[in-house]
PDB file of N, CA and C in Angstrom:
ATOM      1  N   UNK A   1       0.849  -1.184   0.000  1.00  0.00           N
ATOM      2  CA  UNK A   1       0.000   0.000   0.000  1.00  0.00           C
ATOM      3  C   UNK A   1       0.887   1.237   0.000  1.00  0.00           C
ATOM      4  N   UNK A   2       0.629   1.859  -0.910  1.00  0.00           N
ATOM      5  CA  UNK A   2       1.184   3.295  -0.839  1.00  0.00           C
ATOM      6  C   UNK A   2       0.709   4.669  -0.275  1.00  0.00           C
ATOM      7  N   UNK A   3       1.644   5.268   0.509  1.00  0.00           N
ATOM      8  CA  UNK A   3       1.014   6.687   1.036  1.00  0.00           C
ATOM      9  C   UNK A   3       1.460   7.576   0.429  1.00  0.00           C
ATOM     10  N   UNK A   4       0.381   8.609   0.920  1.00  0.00           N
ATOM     11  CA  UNK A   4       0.402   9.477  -0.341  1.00  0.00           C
ATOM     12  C   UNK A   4       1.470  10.271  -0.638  1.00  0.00           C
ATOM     13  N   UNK A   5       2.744  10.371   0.085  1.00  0.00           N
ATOM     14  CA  UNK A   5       3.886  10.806   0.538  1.00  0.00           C
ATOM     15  C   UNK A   5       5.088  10.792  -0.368  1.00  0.00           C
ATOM     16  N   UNK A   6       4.815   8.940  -0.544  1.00  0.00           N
ATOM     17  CA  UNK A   6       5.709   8.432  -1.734  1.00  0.00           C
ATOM     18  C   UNK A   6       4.971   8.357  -3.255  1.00  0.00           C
ATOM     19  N   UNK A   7       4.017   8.180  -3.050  1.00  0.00           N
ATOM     20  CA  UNK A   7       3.585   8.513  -4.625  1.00  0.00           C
ATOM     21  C   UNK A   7       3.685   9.987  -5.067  1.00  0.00           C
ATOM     22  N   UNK A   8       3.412  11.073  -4.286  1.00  0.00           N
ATOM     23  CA  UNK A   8       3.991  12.485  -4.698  1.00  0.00           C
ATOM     24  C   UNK A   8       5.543  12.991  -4.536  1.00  0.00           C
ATOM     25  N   UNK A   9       5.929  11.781  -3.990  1.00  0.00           N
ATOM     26  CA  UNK A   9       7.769  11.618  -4.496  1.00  0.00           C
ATOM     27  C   UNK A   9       7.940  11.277  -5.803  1.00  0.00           C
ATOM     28  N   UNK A  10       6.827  10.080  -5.913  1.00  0.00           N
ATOM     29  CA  UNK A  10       7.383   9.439  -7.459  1.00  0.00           C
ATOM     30  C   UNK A  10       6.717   9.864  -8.244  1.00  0.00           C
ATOM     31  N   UNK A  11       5.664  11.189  -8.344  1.00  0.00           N
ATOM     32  CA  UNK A  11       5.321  11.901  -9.437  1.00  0.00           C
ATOM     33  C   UNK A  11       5.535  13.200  -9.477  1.00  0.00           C
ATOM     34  N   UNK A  12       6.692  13.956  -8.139  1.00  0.00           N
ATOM     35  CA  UNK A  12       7.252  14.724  -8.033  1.00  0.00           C
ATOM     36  C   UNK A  12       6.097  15.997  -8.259  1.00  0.00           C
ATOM     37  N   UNK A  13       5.217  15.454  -7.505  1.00  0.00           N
ATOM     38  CA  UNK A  13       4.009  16.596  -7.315  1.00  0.00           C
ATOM     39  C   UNK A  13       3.753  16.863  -6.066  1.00  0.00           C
ATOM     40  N   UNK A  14       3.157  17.367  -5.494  1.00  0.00           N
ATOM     41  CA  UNK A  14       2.664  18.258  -3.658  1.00  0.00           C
ATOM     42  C   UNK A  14       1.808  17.089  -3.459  1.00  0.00           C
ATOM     43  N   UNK A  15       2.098  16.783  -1.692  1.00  0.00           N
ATOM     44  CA  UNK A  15       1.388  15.567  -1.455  1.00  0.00           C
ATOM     45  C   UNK A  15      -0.706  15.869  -1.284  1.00  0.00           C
ATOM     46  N   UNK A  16      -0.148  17.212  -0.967  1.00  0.00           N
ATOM     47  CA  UNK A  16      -1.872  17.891  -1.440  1.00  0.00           C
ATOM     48  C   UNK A  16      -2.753  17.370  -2.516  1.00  0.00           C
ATOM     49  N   UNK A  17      -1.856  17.613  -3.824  1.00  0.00           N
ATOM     50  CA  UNK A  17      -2.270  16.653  -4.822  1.00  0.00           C
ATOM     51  C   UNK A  17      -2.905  15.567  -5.149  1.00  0.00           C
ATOM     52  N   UNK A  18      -1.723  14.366  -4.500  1.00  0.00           N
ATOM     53  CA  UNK A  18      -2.466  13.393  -4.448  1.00  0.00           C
ATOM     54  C   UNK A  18      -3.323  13.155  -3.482  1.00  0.00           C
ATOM     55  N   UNK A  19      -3.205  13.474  -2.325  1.00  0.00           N
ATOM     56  CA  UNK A  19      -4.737  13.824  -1.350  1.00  0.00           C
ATOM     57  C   UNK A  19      -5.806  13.794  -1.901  1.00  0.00           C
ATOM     58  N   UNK A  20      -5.678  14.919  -3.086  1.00  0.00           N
ATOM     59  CA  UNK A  20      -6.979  15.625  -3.554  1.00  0.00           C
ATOM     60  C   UNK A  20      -7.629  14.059  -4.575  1.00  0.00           C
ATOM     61  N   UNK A  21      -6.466  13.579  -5.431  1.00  0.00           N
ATOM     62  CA  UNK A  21      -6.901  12.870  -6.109  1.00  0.00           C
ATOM     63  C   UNK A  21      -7.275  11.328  -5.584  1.00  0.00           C
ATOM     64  N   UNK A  22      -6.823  11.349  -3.921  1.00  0.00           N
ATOM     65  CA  UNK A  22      -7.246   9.897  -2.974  1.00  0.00           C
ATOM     66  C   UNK A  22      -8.343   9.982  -3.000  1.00  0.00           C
ATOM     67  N   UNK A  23      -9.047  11.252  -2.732  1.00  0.00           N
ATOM     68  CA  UNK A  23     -10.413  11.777  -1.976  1.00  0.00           C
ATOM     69  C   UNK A  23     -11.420  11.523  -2.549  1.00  0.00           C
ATOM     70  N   UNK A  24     -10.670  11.720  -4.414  1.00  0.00           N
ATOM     71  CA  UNK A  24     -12.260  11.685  -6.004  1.00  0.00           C
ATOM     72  C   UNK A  24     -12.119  10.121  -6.397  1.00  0.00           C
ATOM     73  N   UNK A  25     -11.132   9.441  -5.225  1.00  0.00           N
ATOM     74  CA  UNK A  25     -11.248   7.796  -5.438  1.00  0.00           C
ATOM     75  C   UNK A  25     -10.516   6.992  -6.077  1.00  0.00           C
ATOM     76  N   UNK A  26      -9.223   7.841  -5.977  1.00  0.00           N
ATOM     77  CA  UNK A  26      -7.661   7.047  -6.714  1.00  0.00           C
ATOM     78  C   UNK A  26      -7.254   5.862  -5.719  1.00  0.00           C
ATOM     79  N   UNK A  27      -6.995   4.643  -6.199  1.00  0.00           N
ATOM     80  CA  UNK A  27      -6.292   4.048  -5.553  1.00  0.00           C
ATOM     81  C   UNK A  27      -5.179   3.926  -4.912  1.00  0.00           C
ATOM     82  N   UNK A  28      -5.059   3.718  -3.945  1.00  0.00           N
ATOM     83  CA  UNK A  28      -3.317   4.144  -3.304  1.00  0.00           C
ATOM     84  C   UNK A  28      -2.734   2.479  -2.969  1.00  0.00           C
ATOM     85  N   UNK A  29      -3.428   1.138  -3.634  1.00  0.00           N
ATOM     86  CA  UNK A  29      -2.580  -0.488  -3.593  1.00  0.00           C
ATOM     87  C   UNK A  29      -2.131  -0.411  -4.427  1.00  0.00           C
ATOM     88  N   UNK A  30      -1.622  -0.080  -5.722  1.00  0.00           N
ATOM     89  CA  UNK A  30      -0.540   0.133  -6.033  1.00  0.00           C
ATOM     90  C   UNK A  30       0.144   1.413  -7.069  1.00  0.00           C
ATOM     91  N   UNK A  31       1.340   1.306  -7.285  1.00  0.00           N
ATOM     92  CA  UNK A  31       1.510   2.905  -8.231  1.00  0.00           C
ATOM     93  C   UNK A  31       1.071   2.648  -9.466  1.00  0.00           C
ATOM     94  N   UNK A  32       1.218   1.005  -9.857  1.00  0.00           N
ATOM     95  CA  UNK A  32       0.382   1.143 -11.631  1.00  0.00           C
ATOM     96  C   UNK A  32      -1.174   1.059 -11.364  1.00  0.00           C
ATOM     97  N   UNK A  33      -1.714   1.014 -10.418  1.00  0.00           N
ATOM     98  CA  UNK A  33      -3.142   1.023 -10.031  1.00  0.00           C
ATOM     99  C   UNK A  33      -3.878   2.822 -10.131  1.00  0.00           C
ATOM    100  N   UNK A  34      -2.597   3.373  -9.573  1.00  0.00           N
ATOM    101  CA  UNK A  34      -2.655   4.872  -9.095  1.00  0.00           C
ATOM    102  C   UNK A  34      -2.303   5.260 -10.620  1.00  0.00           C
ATOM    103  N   UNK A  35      -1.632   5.230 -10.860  1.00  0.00           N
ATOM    104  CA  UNK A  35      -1.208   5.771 -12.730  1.00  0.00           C
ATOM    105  C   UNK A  35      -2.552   5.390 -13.331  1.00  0.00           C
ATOM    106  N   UNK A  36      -3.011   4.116 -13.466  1.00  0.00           N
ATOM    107  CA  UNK A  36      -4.027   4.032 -14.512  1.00  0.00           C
ATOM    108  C   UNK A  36      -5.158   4.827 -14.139  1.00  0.00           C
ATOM    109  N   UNK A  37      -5.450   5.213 -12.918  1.00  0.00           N
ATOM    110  CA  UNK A  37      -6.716   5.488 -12.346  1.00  0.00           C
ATOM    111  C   UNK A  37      -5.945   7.275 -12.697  1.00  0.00           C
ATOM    112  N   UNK A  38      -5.385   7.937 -12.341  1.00  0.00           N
ATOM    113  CA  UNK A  38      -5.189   8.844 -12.912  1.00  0.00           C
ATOM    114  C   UNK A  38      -4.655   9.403 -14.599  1.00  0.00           C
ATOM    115  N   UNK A  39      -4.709   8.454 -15.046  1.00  0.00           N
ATOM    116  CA  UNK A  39      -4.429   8.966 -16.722  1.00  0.00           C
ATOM    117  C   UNK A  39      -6.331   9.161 -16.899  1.00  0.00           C
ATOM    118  N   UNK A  40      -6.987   7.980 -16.762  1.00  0.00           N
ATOM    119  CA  UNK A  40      -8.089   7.918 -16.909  1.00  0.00           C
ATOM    120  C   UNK A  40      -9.536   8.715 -16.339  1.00  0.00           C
ATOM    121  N   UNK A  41      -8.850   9.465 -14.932  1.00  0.00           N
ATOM    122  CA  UNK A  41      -9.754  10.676 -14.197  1.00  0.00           C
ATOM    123  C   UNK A  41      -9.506  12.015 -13.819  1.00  0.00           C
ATOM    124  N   UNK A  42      -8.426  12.178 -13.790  1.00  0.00           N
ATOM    125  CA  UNK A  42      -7.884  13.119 -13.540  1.00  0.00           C
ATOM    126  C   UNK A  42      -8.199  13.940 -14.545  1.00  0.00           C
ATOM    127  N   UNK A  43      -8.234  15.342 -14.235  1.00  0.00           N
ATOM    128  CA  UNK A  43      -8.839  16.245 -15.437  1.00  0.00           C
ATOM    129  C   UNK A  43      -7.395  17.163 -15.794  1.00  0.00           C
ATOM    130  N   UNK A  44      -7.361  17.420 -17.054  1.00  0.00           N
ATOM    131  CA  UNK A  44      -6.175  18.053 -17.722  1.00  0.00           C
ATOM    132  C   UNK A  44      -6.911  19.116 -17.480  1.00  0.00           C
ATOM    133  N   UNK A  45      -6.381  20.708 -17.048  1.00  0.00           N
ATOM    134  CA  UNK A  45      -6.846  21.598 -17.327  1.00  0.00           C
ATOM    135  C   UNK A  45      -6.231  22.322 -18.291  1.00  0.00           C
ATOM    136  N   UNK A  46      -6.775  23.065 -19.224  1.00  0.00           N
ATOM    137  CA  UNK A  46      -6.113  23.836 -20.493  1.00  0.00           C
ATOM    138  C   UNK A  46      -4.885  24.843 -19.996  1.00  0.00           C
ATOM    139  N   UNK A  47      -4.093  24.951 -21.089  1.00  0.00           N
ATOM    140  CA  UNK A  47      -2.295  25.589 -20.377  1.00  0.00           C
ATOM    141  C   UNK A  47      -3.273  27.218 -20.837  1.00  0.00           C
ATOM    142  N   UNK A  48      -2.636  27.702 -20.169  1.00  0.00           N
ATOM    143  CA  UNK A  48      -3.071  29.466 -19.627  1.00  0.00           C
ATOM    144  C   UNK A  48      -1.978  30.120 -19.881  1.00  0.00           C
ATOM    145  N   UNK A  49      -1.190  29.603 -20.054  1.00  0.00           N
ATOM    146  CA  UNK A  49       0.370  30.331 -20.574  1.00  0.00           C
ATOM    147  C   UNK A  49       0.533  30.432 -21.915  1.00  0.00           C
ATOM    148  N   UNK A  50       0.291  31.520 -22.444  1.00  0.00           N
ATOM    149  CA  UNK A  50       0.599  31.921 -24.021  1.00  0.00           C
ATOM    150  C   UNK A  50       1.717  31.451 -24.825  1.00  0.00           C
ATOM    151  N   UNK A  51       3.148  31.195 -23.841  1.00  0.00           N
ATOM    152  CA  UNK A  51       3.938  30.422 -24.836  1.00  0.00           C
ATOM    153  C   UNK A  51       3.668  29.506 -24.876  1.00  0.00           C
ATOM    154  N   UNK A  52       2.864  28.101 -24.002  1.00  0.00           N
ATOM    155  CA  UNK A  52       2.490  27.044 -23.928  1.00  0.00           C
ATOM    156  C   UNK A  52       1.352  26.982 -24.978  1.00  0.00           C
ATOM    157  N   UNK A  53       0.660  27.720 -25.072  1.00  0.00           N
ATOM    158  CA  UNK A  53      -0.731  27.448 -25.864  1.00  0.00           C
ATOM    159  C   UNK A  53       0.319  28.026 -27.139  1.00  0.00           C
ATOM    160  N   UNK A  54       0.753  28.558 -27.578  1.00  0.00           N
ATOM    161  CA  UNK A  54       1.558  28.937 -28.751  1.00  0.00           C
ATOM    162  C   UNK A  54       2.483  27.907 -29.128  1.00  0.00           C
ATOM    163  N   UNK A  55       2.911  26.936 -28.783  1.00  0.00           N
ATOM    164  CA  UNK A  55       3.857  25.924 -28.962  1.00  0.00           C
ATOM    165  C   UNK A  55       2.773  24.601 -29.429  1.00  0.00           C
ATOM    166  N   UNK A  56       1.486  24.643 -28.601  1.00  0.00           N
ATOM    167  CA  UNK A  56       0.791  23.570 -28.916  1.00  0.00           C
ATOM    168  C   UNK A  56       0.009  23.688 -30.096  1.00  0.00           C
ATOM    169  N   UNK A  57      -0.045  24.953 -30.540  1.00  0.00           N
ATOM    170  CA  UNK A  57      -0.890  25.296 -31.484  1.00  0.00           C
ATOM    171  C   UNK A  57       0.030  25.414 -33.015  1.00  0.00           C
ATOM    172  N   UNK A  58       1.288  25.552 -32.525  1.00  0.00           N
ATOM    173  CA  UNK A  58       2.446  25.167 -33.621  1.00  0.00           C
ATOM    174  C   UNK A  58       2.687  23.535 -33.931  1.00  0.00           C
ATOM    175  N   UNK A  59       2.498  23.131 -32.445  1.00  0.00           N
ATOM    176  CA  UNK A  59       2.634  21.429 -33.076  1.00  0.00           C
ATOM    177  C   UNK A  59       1.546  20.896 -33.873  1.00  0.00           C
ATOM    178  N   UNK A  60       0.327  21.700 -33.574  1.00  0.00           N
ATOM    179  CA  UNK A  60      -0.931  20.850 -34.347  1.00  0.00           C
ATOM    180  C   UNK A  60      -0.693  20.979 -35.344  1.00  0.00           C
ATOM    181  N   UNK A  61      -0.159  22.256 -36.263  1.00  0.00           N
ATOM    182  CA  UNK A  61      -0.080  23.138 -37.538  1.00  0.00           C
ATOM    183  C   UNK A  61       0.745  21.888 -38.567  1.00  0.00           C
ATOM    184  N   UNK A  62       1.944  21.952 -37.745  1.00  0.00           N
ATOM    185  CA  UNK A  62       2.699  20.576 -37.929  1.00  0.00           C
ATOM    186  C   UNK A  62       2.388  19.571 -38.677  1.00  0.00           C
ATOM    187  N   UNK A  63       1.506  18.735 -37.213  1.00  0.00           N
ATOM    188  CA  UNK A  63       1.226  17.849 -37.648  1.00  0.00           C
ATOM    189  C   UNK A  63       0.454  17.562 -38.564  1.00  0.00           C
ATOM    190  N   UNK A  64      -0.463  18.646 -38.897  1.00  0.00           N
ATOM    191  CA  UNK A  64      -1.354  18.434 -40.248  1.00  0.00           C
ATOM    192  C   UNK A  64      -0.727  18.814 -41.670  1.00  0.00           C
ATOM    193  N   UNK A  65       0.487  19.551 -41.206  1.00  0.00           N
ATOM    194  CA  UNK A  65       1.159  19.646 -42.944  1.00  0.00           C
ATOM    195  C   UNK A  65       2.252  18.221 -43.003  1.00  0.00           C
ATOM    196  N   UNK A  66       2.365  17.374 -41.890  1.00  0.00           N
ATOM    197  CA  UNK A  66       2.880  16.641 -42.623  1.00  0.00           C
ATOM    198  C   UNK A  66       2.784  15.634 -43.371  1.00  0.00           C
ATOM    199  N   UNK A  67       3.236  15.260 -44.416  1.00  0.00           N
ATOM    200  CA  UNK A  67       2.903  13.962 -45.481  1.00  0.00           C
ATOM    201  C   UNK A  67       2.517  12.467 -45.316  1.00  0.00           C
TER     202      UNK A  67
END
């Protein structure tokens, strides 16, 4: 069983974090239990940073001109 201590070691995030994400019903038996359950619930929120949204909006450009 993992606490939430070492899994925000090994995703090098604030143990607040994963708190938050124990609470909406992440598993903490194991870290590939905890990974899958967070790729799959966890909500991406949109980047707010103009060079970030400017870089992503260059990769899409990209990817649609290429062959």
């Amino acid at each position: 069983m993992l606490t939430v201590t070492e899994l925000a070691r090994a995703w090098r995030v604030s143990h607040q974090y994963v708190s938050k994400l124990a609470r909406k019903g992440m598993p903490l038996d194991s870290l590939e239990a905890a990974v899958e359950w967070r790729e799959s619930h966890a909500a991406s929120k949109a980047p707010t940073n103009p060079t970030r949204i400017a870089r992503i909006f260059d990769e899409e450009q990209d990817s649609t001109q290429d062959p």
